[in-house]
C-alpha atoms as a PDB file:
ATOM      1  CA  UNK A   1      85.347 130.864 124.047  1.00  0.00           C
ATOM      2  CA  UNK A   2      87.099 132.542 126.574  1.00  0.00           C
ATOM      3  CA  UNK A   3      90.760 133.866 126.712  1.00  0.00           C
ATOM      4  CA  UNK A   4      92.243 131.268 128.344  1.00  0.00           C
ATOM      5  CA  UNK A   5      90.507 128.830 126.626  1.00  0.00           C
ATOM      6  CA  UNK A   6      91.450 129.805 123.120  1.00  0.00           C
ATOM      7  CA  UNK A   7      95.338 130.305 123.954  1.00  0.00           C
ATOM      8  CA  UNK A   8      95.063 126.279 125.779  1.00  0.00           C
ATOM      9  CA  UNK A   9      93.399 125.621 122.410  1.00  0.00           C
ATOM     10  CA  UNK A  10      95.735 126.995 119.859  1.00  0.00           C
ATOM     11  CA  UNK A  11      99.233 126.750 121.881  1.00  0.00           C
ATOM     12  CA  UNK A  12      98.248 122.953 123.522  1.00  0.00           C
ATOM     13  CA  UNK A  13      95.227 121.411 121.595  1.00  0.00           C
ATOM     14  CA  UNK A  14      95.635 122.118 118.210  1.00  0.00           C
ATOM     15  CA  UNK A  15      99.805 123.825 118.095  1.00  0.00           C
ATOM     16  CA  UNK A  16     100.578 122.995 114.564  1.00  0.00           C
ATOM     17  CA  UNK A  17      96.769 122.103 113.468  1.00  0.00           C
ATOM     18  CA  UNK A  18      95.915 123.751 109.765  1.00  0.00           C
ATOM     19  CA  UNK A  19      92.398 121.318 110.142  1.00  0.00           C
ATOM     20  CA  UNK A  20      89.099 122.054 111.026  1.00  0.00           C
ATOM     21  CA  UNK A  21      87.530 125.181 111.509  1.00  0.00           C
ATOM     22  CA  UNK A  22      88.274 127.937 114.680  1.00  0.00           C
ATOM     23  CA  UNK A  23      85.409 130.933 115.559  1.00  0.00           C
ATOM     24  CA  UNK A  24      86.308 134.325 115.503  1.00  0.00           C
ATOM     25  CA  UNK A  25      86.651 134.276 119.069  1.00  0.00           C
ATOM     26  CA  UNK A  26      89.156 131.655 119.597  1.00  0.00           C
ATOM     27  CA  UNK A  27      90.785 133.564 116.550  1.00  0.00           C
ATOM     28  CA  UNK A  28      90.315 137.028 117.989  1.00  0.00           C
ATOM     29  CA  UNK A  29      91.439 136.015 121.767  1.00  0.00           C
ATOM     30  CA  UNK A  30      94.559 133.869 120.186  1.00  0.00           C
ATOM     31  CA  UNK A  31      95.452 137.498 118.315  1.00  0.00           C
ATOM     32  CA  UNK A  32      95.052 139.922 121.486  1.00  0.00           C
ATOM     33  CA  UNK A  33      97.089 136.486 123.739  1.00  0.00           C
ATOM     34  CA  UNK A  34     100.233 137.179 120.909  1.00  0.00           C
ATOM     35  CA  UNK A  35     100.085 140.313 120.653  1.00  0.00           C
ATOM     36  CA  UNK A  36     100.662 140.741 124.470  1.00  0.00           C
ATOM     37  CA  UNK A  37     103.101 138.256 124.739  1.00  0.00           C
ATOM     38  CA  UNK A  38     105.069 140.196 122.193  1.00  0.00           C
ATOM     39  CA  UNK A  39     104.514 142.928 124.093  1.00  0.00           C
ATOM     40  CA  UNK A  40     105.908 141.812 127.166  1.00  0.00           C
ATOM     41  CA  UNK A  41     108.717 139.625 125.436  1.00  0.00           C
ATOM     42  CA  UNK A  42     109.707 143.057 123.879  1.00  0.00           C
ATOM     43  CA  UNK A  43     109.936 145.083 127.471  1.00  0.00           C
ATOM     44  CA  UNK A  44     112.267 142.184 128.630  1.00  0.00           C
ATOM     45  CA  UNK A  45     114.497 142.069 125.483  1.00  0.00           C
ATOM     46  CA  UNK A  46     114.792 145.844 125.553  1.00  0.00           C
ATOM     47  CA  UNK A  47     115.815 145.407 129.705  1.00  0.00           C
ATOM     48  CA  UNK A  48     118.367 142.662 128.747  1.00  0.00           C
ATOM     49  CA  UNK A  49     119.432 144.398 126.018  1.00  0.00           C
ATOM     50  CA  UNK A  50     119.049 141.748 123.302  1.00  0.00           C
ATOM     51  CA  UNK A  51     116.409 139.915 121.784  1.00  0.00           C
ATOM     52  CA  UNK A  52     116.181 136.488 122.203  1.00  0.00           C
ATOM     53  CA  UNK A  53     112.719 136.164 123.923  1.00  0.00           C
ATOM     54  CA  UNK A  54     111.383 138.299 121.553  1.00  0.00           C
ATOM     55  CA  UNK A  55     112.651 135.868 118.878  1.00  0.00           C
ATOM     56  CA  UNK A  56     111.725 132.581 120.778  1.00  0.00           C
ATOM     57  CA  UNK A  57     108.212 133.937 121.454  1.00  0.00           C
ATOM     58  CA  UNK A  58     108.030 134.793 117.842  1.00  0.00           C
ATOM     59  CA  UNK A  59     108.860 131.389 116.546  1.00  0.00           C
ATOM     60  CA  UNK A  60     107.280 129.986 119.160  1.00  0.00           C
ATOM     61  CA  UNK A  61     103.995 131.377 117.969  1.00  0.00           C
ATOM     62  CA  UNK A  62     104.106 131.177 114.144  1.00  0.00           C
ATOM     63  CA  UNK A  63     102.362 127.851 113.887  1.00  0.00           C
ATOM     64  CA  UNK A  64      99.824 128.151 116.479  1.00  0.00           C
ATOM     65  CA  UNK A  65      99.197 131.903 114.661  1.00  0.00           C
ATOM     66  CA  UNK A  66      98.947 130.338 110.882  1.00  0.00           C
ATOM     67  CA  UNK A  67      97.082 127.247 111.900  1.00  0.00           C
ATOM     68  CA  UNK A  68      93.993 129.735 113.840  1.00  0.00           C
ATOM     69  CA  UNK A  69      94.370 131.814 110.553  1.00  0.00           C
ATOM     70  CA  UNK A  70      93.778 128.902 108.447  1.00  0.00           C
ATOM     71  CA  UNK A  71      91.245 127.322 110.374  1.00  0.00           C
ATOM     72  CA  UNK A  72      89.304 130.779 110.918  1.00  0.00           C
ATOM     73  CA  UNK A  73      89.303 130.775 107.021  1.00  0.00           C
ATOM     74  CA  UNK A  74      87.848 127.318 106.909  1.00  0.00           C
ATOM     75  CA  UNK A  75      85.331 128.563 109.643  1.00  0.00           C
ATOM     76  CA  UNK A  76      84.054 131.333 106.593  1.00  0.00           C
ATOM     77  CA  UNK A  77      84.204 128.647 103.449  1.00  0.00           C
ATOM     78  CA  UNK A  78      87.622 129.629 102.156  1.00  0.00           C
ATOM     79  CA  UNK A  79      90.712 127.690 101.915  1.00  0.00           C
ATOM     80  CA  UNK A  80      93.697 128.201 104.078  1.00  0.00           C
ATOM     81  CA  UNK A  81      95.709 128.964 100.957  1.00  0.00           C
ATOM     82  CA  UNK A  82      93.792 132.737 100.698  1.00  0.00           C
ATOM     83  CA  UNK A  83      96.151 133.090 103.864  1.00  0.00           C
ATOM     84  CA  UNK A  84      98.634 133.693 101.005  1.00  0.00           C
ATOM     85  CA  UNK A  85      96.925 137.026  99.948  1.00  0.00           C
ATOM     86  CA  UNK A  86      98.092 138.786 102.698  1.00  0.00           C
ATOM     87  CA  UNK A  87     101.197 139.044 100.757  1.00  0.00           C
ATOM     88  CA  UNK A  88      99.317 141.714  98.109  1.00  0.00           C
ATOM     89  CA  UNK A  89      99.981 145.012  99.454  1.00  0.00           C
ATOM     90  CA  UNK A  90      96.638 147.108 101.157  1.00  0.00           C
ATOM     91  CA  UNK A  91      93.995 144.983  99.347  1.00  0.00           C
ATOM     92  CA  UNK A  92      95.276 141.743 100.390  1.00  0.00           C
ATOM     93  CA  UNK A  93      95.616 142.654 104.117  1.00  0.00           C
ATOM     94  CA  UNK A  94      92.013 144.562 104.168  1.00  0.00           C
ATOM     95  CA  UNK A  95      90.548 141.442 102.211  1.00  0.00           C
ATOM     96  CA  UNK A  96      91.845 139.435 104.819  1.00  0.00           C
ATOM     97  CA  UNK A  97      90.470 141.460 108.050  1.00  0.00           C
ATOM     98  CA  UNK A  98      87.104 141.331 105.762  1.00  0.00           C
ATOM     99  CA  UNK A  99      86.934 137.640 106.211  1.00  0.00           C
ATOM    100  CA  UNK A 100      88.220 137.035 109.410  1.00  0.00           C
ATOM    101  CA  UNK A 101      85.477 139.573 111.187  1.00  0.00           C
ATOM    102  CA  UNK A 102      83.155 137.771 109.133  1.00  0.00           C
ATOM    103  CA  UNK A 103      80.169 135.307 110.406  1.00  0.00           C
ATOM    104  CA  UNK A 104      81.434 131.576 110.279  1.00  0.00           C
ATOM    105  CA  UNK A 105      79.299 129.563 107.987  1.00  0.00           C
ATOM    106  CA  UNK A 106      76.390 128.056 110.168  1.00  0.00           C
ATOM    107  CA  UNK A 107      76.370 124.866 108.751  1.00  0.00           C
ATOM    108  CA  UNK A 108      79.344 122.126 108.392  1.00  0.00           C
ATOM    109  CA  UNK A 109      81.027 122.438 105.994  1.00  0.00           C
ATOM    110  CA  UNK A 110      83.786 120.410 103.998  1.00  0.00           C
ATOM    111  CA  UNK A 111      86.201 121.485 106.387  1.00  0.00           C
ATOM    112  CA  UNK A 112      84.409 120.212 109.282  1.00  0.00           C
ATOM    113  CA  UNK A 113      81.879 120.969 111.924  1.00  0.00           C
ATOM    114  CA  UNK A 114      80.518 124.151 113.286  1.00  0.00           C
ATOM    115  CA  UNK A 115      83.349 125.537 116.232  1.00  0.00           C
ATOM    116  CA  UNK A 116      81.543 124.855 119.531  1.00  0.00           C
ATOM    117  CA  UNK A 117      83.409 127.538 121.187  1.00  0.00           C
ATOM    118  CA  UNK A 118      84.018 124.728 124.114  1.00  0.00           C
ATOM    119  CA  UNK A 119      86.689 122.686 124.953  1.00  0.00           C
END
């Protein structure tokens, strides 16, 4: 899945969708497509002197951000609910990086079909 293709996924096709299962590129590309639109929100917020489209970008990008998270999960086997260890401190945040480099599971499984990287 390309770049474009994974932020037209996860910001149009599937915004607020925790079902199904994403591959680590759509997951990966959707990471690298927020993290640069914070970027850029934060270079305009800091030449306006406020913050607003660093806030509305933020917002704006929480569900598309926790629904590829959960989905990625789904994509190893796990349930989106192990999103929640992210919350313990070091381990949960390593644990989590752990799974979401991981291999997909080749197979479907009960949270759907293999990602076809495609749209």
């Amino acid at each position: 899945m390309s770049f474009m293709d994974a932020m037209k996924t996860c910001y149009q096709l599937k915004y607020v969708s925790f079902e199904g299962r994403a591959s680590r590129s759509e997951y990966w590309w959707l990471q690298l497509g927020y993290c640069l639109l914070a970027f850029v929100a934060g270079i305009i917020d800091g030449v306006l002197g406020m913050s607003i489209i660093g806030t509305v970008v933020v917002l704006g990008s929480l569900l598309p951000v926790i629904g590829a998270a959960v989905r990625r999960l789904h994509d190893t086997g796990r349930s989106g609910w192990m999103l929640l260890l992210g919350f313990i401190p070091i381990v949960g945040f390593i644990l989590l990086i752990v799974w979401m480099v991981s291999d997909g599971q080749p197979m479907d499984n009960q949270y759907g079909g293999v990602p076809t990287n495609t749209l």
